[in-house]
N, C-alpha and C. Protein backbone atom coordinates (compact mmCIF):
# COMPACT_ATOMS: atom_id res chain seq x y z
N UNK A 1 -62.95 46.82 36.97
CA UNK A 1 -62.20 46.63 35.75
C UNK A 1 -62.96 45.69 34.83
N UNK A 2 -62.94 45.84 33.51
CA UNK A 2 -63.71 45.60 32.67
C UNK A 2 -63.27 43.77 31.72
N UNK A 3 -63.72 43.29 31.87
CA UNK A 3 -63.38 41.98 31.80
C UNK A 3 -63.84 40.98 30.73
N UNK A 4 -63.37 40.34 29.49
CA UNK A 4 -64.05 39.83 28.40
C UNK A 4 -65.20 38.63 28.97
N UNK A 5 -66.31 38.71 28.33
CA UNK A 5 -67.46 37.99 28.15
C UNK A 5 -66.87 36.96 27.62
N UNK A 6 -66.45 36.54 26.64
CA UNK A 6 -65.91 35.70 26.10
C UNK A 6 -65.13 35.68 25.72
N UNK A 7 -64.47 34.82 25.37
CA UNK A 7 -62.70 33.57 24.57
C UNK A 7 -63.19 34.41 23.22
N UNK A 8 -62.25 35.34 23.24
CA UNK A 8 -61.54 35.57 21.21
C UNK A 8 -61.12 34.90 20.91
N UNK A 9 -62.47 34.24 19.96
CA UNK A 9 -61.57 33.27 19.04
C UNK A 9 -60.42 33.70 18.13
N UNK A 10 -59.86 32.46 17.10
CA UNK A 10 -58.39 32.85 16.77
C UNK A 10 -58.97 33.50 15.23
N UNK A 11 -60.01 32.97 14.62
CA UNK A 11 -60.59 33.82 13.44
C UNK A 11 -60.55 35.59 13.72
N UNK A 12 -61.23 35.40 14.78
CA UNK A 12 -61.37 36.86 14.96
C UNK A 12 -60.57 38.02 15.55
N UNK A 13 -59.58 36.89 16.62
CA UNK A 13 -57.92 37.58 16.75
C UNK A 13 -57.48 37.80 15.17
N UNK A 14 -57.49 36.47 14.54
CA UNK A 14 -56.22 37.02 12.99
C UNK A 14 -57.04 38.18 12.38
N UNK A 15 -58.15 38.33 12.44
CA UNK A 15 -58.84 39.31 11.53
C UNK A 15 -58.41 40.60 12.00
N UNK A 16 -58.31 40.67 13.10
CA UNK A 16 -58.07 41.80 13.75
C UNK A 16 -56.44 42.16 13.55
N UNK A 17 -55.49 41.31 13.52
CA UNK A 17 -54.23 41.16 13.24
C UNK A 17 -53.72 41.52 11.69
N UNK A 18 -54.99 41.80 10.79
CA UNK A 18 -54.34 41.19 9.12
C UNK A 18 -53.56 42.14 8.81
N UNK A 19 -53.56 43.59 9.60
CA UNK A 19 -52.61 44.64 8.75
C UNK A 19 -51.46 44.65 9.27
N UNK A 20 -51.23 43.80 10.38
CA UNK A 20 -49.63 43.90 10.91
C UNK A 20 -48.66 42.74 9.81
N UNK A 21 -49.57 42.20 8.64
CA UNK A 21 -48.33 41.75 7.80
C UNK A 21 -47.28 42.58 7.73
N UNK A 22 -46.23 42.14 7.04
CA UNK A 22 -44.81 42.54 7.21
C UNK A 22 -44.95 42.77 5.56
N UNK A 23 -44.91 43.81 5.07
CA UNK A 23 -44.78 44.39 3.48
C UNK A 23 -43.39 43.87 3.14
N UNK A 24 -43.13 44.10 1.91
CA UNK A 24 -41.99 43.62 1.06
C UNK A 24 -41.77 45.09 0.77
N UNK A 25 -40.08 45.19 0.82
CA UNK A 25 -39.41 46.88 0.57
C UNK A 25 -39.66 46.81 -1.48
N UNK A 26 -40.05 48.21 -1.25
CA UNK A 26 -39.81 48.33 -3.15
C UNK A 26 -38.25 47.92 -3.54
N UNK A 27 -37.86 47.71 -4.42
CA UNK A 27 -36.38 47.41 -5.19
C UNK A 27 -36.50 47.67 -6.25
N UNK A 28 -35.93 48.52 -7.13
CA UNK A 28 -36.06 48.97 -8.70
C UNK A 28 -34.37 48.63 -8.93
N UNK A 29 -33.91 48.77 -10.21
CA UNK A 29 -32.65 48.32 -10.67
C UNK A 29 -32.34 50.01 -11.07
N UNK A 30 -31.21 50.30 -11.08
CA UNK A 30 -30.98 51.45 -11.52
C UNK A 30 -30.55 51.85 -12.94
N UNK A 31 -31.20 53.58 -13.53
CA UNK A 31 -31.20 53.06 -14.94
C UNK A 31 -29.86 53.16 -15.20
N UNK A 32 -28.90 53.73 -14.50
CA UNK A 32 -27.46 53.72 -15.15
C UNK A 32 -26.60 52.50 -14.71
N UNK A 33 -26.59 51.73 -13.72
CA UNK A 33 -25.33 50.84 -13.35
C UNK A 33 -26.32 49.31 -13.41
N UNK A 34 -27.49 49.81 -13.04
CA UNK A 34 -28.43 48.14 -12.78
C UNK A 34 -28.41 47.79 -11.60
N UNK A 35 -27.75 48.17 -10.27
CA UNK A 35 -27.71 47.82 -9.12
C UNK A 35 -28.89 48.26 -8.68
N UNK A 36 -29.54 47.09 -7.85
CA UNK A 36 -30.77 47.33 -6.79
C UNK A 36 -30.68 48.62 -5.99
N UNK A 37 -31.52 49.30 -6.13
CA UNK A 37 -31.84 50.34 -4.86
C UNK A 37 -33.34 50.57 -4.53
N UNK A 38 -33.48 51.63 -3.54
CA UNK A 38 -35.13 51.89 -3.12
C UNK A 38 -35.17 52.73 -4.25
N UNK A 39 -36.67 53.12 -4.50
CA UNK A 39 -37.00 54.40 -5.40
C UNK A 39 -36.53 55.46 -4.62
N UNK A 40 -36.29 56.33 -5.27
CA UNK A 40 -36.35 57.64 -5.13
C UNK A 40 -35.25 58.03 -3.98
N UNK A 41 -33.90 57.29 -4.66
CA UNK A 41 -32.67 57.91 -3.73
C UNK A 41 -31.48 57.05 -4.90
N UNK A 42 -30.55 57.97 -4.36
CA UNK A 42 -29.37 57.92 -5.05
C UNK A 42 -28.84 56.99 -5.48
N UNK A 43 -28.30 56.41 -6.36
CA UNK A 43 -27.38 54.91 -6.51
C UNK A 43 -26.33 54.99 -5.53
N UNK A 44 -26.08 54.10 -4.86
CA UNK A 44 -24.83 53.95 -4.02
C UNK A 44 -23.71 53.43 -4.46
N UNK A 45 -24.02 52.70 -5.59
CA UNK A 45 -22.57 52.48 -6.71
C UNK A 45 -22.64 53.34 -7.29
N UNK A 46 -23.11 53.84 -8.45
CA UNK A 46 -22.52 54.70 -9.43
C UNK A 46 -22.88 56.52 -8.98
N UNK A 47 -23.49 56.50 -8.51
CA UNK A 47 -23.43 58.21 -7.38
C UNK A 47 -25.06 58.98 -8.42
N UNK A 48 -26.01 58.03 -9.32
CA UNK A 48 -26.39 58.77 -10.21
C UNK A 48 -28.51 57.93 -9.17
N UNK A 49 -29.16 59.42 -9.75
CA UNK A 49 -30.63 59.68 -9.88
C UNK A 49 -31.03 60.67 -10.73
N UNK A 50 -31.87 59.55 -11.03
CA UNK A 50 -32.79 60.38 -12.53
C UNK A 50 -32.27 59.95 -13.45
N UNK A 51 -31.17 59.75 -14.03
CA UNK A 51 -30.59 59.62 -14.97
C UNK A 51 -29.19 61.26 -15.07
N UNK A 52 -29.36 61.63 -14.04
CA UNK A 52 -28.03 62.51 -13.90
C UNK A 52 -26.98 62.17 -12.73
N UNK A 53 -25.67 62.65 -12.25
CA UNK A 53 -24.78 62.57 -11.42
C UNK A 53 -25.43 63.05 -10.22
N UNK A 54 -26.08 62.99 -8.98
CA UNK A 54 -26.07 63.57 -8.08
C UNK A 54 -24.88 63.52 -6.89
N UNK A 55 -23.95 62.41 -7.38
CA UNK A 55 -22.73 62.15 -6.00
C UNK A 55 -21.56 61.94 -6.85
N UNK A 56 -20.44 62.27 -6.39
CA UNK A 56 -19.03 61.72 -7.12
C UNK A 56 -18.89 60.55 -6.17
N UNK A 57 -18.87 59.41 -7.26
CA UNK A 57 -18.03 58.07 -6.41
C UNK A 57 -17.12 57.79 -7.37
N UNK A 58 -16.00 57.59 -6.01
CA UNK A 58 -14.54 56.86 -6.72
C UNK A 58 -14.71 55.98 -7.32
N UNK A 59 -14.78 55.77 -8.64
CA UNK A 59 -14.98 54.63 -9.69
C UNK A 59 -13.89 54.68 -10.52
């Protein structure tokens, strides 16, 4: 079994580590009510994408 030559240092552990940062989610405001949502899905308050109705919500 194959066994390290040497101690990884911690430079070269984090280097190796840099893409497991943790991203930040997109958030856009919506153009009809202003409530936060992801892109590219429905308002969950006012039922609207794109700028048309895609859901009836009880409002």
């Amino acid at each position: 079994m194959a066994v390290p030559f040497r101690k990884t240092s911690k430079s070269v552990k984090n280097k190796r580590r840099s893409h497991m940062a943790l991203k930040s989610s997109a958030i856009i405001s919506c153009e009809n009510c202003g409530a936060m949502i992801k892109p590219h899905r429905v308002c969950r308050d006012c039922g609207f994408y794109k700028g048309k109705e895609a859901v009836k919500t009880e409002n």
